[in-house]
C-alpha atoms as a PDB file:
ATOM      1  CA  UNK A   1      26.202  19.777   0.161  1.00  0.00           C
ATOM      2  CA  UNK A   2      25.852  17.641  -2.654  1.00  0.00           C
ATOM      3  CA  UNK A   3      23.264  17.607  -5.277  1.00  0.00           C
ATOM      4  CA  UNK A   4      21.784  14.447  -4.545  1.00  0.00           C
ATOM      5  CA  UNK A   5      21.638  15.119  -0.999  1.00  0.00           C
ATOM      6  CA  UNK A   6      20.218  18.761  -1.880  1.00  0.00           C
ATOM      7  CA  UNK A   7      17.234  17.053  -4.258  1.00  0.00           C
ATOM      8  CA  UNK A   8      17.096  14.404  -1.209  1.00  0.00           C
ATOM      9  CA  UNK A   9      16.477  17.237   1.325  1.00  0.00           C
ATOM     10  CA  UNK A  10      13.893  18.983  -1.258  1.00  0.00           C
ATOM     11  CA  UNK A  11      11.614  16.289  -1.829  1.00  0.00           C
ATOM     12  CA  UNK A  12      11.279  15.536   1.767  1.00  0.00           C
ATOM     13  CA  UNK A  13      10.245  19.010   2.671  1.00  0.00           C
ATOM     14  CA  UNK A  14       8.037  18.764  -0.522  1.00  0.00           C
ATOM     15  CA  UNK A  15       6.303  16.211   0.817  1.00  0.00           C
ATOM     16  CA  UNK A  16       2.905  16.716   3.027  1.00  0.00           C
ATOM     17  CA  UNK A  17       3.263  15.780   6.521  1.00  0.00           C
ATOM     18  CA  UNK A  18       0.645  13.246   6.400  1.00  0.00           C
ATOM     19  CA  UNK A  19       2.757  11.052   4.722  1.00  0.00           C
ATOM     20  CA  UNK A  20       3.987   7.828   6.550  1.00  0.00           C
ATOM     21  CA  UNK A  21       6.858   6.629   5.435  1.00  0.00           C
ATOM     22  CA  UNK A  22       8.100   2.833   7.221  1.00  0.00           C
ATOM     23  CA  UNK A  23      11.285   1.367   6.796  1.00  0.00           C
ATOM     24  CA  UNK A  24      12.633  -2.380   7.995  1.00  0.00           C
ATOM     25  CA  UNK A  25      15.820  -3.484   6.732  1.00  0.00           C
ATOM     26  CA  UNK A  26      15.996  -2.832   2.883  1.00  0.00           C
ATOM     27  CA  UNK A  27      12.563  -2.707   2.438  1.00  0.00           C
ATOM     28  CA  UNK A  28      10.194   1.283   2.550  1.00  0.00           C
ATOM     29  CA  UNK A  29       6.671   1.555   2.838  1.00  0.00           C
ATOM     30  CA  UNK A  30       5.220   5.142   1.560  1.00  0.00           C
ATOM     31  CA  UNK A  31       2.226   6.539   1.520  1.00  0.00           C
ATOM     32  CA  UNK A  32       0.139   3.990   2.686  1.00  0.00           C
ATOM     33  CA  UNK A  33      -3.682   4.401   2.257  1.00  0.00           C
ATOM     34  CA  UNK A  34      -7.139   3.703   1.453  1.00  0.00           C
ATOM     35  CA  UNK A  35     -10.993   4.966   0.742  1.00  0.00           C
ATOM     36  CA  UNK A  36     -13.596   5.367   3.158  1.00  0.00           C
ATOM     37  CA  UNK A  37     -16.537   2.428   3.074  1.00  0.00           C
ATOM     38  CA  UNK A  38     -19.618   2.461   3.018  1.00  0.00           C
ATOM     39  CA  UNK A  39     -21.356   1.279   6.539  1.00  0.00           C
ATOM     40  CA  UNK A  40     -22.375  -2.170   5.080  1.00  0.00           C
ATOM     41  CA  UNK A  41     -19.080  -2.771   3.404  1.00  0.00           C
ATOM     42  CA  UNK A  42     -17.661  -5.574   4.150  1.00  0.00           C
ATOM     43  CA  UNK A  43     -14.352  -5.421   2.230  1.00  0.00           C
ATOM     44  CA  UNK A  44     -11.646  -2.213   1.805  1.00  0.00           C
ATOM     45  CA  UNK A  45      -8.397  -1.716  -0.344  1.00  0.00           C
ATOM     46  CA  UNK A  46      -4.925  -0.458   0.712  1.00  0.00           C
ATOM     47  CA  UNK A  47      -2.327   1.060  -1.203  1.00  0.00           C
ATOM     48  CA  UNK A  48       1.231   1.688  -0.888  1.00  0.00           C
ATOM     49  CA  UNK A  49       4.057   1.873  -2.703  1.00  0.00           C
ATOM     50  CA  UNK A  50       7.060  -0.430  -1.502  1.00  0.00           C
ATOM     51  CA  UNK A  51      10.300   0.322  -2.354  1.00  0.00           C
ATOM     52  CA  UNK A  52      13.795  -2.358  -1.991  1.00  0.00           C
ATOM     53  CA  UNK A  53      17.229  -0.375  -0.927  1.00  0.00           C
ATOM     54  CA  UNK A  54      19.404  -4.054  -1.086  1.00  0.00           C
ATOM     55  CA  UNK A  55      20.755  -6.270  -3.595  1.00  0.00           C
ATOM     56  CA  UNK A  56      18.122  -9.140  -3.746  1.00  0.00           C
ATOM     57  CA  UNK A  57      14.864  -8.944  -4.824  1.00  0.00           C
ATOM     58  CA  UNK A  58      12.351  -9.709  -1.762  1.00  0.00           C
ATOM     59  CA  UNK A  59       8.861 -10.637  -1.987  1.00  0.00           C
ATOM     60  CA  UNK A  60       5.387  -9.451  -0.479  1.00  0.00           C
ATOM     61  CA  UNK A  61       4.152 -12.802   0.588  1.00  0.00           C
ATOM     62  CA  UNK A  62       1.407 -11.675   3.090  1.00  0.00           C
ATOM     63  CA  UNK A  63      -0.573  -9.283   4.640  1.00  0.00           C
ATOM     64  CA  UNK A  64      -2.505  -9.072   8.261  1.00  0.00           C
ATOM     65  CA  UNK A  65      -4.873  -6.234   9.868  1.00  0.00           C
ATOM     66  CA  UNK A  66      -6.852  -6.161  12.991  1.00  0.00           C
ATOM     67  CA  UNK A  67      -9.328  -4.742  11.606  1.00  0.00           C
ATOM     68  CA  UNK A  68      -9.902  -7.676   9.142  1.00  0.00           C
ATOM     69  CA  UNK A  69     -10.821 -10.893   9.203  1.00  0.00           C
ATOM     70  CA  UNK A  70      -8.551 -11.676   6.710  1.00  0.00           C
ATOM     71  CA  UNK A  71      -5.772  -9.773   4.171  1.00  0.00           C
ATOM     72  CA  UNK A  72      -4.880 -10.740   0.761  1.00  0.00           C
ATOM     73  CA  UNK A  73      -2.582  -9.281  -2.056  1.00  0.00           C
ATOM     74  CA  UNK A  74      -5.066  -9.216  -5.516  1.00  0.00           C
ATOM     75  CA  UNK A  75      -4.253  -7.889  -9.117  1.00  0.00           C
ATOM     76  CA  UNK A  76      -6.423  -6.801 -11.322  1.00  0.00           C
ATOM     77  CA  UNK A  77      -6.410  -7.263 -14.929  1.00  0.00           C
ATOM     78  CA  UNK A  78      -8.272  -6.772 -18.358  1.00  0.00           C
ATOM     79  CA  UNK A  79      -9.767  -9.771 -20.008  1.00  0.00           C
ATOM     80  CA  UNK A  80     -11.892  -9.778 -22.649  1.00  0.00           C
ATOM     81  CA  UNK A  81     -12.862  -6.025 -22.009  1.00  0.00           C
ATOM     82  CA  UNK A  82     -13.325  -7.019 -18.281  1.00  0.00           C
ATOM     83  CA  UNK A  83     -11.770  -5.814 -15.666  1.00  0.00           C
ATOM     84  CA  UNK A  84     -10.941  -9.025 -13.013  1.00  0.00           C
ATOM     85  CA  UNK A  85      -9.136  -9.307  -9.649  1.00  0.00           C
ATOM     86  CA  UNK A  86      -7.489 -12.290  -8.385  1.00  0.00           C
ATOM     87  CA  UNK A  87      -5.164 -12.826  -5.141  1.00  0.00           C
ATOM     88  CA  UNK A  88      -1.948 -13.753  -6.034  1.00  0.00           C
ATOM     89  CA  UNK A  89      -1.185 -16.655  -3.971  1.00  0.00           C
ATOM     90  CA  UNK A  90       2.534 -16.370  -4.277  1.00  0.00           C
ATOM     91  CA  UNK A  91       2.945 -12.790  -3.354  1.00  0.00           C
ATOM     92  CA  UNK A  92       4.101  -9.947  -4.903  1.00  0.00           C
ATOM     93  CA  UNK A  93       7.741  -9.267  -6.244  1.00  0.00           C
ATOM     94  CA  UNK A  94       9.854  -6.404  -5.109  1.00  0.00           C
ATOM     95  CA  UNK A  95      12.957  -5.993  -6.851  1.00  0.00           C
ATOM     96  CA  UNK A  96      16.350  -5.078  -5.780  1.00  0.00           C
ATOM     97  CA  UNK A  97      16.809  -1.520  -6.493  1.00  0.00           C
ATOM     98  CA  UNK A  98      12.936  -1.127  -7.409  1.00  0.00           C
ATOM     99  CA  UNK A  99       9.559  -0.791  -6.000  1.00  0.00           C
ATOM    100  CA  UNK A 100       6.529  -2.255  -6.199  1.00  0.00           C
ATOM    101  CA  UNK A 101       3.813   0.199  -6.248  1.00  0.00           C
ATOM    102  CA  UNK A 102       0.024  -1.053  -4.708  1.00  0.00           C
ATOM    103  CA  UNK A 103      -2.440   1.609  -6.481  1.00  0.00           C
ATOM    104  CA  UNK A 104      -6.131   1.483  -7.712  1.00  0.00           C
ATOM    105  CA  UNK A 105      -6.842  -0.095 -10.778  1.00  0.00           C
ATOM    106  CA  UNK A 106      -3.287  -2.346 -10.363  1.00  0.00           C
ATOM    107  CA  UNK A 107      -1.981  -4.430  -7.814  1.00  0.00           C
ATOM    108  CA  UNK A 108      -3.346  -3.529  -4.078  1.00  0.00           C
ATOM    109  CA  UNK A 109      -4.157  -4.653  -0.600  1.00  0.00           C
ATOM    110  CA  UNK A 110      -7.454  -6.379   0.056  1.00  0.00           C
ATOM    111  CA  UNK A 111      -9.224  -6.195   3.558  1.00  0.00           C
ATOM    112  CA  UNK A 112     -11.618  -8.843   3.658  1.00  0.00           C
ATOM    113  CA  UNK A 113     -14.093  -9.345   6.508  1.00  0.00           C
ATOM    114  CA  UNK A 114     -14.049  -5.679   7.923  1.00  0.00           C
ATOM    115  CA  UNK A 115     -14.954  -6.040  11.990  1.00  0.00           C
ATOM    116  CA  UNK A 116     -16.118  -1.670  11.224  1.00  0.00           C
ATOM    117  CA  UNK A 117     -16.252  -0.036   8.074  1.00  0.00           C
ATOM    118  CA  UNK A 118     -13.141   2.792   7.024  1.00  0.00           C
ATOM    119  CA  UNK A 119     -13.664   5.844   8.079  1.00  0.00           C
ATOM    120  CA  UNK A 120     -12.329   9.502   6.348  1.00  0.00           C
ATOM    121  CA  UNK A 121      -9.537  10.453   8.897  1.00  0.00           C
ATOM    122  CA  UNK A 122      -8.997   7.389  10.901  1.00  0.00           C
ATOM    123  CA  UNK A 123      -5.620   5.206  10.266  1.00  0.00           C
ATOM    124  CA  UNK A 124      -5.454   1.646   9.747  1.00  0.00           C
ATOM    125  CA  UNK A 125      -2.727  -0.188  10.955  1.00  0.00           C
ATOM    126  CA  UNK A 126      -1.550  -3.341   9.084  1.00  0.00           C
ATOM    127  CA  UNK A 127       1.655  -5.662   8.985  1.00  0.00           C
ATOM    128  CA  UNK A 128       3.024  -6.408   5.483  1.00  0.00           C
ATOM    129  CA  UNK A 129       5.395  -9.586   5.576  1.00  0.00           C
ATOM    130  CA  UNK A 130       8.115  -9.734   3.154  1.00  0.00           C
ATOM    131  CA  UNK A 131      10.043 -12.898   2.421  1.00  0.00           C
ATOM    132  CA  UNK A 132      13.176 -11.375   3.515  1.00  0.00           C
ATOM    133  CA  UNK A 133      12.762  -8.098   5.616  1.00  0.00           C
ATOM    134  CA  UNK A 134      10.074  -9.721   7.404  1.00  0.00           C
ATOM    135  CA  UNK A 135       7.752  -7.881   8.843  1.00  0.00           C
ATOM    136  CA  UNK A 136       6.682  -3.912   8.490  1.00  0.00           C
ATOM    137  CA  UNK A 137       4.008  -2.069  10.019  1.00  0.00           C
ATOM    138  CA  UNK A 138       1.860   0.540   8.466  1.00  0.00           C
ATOM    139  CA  UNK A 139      -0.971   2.346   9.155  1.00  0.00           C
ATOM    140  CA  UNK A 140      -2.982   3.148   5.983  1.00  0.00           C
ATOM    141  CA  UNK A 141      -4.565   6.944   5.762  1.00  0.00           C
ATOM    142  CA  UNK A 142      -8.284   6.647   4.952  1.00  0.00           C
ATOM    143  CA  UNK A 143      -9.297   9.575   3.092  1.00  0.00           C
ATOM    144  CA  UNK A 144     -12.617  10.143   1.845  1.00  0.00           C
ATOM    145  CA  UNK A 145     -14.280   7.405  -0.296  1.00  0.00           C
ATOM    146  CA  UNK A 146     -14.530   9.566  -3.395  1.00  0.00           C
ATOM    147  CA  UNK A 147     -10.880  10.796  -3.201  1.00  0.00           C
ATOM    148  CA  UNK A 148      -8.505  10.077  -6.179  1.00  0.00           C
ATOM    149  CA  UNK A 149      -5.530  11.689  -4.209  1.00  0.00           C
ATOM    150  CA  UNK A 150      -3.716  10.004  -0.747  1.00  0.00           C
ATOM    151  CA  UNK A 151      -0.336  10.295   0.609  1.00  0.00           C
ATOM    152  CA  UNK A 152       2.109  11.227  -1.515  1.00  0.00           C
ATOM    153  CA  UNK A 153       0.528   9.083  -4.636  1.00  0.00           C
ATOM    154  CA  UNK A 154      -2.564   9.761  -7.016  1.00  0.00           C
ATOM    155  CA  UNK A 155      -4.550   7.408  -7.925  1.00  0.00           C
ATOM    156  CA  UNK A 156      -7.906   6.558  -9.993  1.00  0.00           C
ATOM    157  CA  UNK A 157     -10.665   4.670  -9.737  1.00  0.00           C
ATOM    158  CA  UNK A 158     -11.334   1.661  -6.753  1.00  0.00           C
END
């Protein structure tokens, strides 16, 4: 056995079973998740991190979830000392070789319109749509709404 296939076989064992990992084409989705809501919430985050196997970047152009009325890709960003998100109308860049990683505080998943809020335990399903790989389905682990740590990722602050 090789090294890389012995560090390849480690890290998978390492990882917790609850981790989802989805793969279409060149395109992985890992660790998808997000926090509980509140039960007047109307809106919820997801988070994954997206990584690209091929030779061409692909792009992250949209986002759809039954359980939303509607799914956009934000950013957030510092201006001025305040902290502002945005869609990004254009999508979100993967690139070949790399990954795009959807965490709090950064770029993320934003379900607007929730028909119930997120609940600890429950999975979410969702179809990401990438420019190239087309589409991939995920389900995104709702942990509790206070919980810094999903999936295989950590993560701050909502």
């Amino acid at each position: 056995m090789t090294p890389r296939i012995a560090l390849a076989l480690i890290a998978a064992l390492a990882a917790p079973a609850s981790a989802q990992i989805t793969r279409h084409g060149s395109i992985t989705a890992a660790g998808a998740w997000s926090r509980a809501t509140s039960s007047r919430a109307s809106i919820g985050a997801g988070y994954v991190t997206v990584r690209n196997t091929g030779a061409q970047a692909d792009r992250l152009v949209s986002a759809t979830s039954p359980r939303a009325a509607k799914v956009e890709i934000h950013t957030m960003s510092l201006d001025d000392g305040i902290m502002r998100m945005r869609p990004l109308p254009n999508g979100l860049e993967v690139p070949a070789g790399g990954e795009a990683l959807l965490a709090p505080g950064g770029n993320h998943i934003m379900l607007i319109g929730l028909k119930s809020p997120l609940k600890a335990g429950e999975r979410v399903p969702a179809t990401l749509r990438f420019a190239r790989a087309g589409d991939v389905r995920i389900q995104f682990k709702v942990v509790g709404a206070g919980s810094t740590v999903a999936g295989v990722r950590q993560g701050g602050h909502q």
